[in-house]
N, C-alpha and C. Protein backbone atom coordinates (compact mmCIF):
# COMPACT_ATOMS: atom_id res chain seq x y z
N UNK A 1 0.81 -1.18 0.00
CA UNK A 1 0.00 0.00 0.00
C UNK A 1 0.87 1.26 0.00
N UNK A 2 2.34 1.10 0.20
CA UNK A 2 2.76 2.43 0.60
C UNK A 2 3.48 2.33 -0.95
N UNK A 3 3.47 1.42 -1.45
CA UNK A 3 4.51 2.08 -3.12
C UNK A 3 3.04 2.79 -3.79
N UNK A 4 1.82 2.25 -3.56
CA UNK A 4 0.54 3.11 -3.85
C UNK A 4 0.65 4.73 -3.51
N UNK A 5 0.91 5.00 -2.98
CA UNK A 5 0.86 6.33 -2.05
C UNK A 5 -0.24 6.55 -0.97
N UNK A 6 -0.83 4.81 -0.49
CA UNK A 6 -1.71 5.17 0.30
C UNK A 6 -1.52 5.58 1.93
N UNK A 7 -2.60 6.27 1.95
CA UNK A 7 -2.67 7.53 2.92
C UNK A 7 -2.53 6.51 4.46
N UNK A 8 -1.99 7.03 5.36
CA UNK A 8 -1.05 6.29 6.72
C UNK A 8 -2.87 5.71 7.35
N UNK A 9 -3.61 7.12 7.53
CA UNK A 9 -5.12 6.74 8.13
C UNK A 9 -5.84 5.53 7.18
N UNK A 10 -5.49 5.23 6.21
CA UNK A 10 -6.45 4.09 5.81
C UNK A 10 -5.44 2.76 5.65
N UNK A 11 -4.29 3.16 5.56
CA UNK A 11 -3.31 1.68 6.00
C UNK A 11 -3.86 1.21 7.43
N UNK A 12 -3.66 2.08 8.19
CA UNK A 12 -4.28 1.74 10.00
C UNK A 12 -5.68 0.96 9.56
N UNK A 13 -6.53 1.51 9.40
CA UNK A 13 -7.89 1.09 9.06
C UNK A 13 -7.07 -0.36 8.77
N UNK A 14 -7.31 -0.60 7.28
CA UNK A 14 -7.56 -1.59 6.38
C UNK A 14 -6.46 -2.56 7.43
N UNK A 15 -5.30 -2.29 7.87
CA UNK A 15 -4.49 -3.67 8.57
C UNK A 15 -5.15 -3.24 10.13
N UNK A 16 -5.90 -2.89 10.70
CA UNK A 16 -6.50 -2.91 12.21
C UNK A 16 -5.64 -2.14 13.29
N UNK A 17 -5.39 -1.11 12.78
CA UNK A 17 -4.33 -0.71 13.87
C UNK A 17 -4.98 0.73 14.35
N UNK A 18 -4.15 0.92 15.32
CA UNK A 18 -4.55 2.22 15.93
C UNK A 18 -4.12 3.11 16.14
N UNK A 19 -3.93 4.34 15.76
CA UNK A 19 -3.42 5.44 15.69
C UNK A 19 -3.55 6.45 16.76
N UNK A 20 -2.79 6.38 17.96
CA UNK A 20 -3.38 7.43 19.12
C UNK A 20 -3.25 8.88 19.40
N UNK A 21 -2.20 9.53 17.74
CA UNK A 21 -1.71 10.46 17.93
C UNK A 21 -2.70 11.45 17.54
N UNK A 22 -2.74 12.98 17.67
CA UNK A 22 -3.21 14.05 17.28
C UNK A 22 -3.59 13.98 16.21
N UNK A 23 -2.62 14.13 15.21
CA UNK A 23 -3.03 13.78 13.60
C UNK A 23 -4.02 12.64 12.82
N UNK A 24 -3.88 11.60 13.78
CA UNK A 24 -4.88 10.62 13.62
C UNK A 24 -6.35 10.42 13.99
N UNK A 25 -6.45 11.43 15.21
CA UNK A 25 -7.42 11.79 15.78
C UNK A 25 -8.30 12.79 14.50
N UNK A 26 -7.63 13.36 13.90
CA UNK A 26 -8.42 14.61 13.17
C UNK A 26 -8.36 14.02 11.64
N UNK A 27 -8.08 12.87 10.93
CA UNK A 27 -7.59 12.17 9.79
C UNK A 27 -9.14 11.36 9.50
N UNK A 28 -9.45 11.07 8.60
CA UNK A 28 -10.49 10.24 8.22
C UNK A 28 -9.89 9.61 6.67
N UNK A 29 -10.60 8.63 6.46
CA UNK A 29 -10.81 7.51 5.64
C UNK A 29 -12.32 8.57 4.15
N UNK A 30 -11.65 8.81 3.09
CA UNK A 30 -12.66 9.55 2.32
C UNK A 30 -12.63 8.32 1.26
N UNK A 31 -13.59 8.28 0.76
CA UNK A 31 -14.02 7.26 -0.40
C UNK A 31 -12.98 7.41 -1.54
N UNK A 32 -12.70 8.97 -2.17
CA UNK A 32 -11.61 8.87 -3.12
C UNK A 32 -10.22 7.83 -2.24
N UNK A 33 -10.03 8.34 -1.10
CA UNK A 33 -8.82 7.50 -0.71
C UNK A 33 -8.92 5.72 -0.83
N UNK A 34 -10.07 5.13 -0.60
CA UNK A 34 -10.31 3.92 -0.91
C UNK A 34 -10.64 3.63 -2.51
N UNK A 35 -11.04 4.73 -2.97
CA UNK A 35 -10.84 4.30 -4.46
C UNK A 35 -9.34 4.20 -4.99
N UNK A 36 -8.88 5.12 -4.77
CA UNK A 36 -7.87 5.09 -5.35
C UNK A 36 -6.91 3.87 -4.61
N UNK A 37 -7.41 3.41 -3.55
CA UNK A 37 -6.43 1.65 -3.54
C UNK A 37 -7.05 0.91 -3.90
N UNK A 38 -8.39 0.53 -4.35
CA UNK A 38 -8.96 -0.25 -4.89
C UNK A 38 -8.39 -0.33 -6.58
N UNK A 39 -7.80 1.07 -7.18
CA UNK A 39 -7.67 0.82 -8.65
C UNK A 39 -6.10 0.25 -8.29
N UNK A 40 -5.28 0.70 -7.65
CA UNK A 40 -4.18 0.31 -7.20
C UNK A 40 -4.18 -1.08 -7.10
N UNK A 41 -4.64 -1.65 -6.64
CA UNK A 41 -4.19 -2.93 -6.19
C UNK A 41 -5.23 -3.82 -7.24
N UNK A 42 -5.83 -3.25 -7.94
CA UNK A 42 -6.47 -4.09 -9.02
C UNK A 42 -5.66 -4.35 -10.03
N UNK A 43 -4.46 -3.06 -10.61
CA UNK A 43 -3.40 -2.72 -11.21
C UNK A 43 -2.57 -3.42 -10.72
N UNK A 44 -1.90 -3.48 -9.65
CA UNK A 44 -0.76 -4.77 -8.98
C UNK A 44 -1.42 -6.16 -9.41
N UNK A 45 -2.86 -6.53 -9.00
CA UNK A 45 -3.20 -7.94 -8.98
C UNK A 45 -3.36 -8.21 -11.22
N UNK A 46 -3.80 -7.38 -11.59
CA UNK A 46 -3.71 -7.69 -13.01
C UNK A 46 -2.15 -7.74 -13.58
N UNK A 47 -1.50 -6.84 -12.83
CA UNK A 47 -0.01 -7.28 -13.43
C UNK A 47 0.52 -8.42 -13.13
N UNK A 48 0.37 -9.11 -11.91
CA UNK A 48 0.95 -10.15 -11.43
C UNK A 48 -0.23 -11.23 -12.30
N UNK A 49 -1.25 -11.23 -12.92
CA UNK A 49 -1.75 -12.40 -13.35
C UNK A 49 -0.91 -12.52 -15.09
N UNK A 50 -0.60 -11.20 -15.08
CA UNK A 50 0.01 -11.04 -16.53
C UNK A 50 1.17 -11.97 -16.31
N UNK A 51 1.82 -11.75 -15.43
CA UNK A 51 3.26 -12.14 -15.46
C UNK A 51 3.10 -13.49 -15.66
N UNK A 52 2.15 -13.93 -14.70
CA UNK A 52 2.08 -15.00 -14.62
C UNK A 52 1.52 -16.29 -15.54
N UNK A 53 0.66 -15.45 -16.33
CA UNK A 53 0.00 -15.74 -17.49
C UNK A 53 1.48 -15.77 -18.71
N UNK A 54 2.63 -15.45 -19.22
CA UNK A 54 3.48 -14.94 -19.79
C UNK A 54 4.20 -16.77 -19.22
N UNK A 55 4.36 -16.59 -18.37
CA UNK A 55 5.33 -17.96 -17.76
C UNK A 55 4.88 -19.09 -18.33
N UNK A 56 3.30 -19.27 -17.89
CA UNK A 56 2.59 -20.65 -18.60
C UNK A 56 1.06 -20.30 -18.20
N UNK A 57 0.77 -20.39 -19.36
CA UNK A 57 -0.87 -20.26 -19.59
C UNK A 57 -2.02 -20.76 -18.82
N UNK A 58 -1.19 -22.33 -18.30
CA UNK A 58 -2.63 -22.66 -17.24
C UNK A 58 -1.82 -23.36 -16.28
N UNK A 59 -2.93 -23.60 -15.38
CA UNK A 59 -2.18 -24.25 -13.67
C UNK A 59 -2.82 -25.63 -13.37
N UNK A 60 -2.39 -26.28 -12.76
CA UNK A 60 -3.46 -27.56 -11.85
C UNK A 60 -4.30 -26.60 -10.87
N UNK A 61 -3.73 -25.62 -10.41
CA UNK A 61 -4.91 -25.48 -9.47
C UNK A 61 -5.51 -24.73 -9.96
N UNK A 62 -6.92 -25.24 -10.08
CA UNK A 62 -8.22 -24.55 -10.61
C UNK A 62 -8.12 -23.48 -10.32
N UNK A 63 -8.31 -22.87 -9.29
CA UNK A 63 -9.03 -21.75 -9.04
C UNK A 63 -8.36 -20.53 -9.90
N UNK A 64 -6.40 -20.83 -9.99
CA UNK A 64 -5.72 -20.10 -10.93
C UNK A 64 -5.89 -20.15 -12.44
N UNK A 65 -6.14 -21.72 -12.48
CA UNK A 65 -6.38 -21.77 -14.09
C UNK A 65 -7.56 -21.08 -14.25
N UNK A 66 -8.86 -20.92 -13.34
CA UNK A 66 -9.62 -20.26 -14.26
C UNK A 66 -9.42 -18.36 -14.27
N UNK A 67 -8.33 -18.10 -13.36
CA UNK A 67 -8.21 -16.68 -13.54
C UNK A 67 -7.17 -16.46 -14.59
N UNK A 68 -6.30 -17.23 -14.56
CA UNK A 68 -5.45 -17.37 -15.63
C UNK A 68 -6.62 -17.16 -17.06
N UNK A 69 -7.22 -17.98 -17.66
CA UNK A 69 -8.15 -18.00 -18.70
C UNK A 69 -8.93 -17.39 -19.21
N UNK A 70 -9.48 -16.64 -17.74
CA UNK A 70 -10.13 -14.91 -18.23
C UNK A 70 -9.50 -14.48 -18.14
N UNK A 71 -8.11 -13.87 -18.01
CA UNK A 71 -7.22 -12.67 -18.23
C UNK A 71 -6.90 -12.97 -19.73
N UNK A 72 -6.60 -14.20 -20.10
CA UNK A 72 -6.36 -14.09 -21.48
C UNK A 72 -7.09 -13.80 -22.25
N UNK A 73 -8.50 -14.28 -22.06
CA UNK A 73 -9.72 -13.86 -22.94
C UNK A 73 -9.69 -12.04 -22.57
N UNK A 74 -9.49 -11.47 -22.03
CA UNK A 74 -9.28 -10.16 -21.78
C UNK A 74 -8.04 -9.62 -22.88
N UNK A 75 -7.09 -10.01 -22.74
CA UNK A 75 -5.98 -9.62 -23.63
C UNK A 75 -6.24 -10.10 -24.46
N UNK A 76 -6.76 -10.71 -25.21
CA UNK A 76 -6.96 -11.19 -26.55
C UNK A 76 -7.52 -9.79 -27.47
């Protein structure tokens, strides 16, 4: 989350932690800030299926082969 540039108050959030300082006290969680790690890490998780897709096309384990299979039907 932090090569994202995401914001320190919604790292706390999202991993459960607690922030007792001043700044944290007055900090909130805004929807653009969760959007913008939601496109983030959709962007990390599609690159890593790329890569992985690039190595070898399908897996024994199902659940990869079938994400593997729609990413390709996507890049196609």
């Amino acid at each position: 989350m932090e090569d994202l540039g995401t914001e320190k108050v919604l790292m706390d959030e999202r991993m459960g932690h607690l922030d007792g300082s001043v700044s944290a006290r007055y900090a909130h969680v805004t929807r653009g800030m969760r959007e913008r790690l939601m496109l983030g890490l959709t962007q990390q998780w599609e690159a890593a299926l790329d890569v992985r897709l690039a190595l070898c096309p399908t897996s024994p384990v199902r659940v990869l082969n079938d994400l593997l299979r729609a990413r390709a039907a996507v890049l196609r």
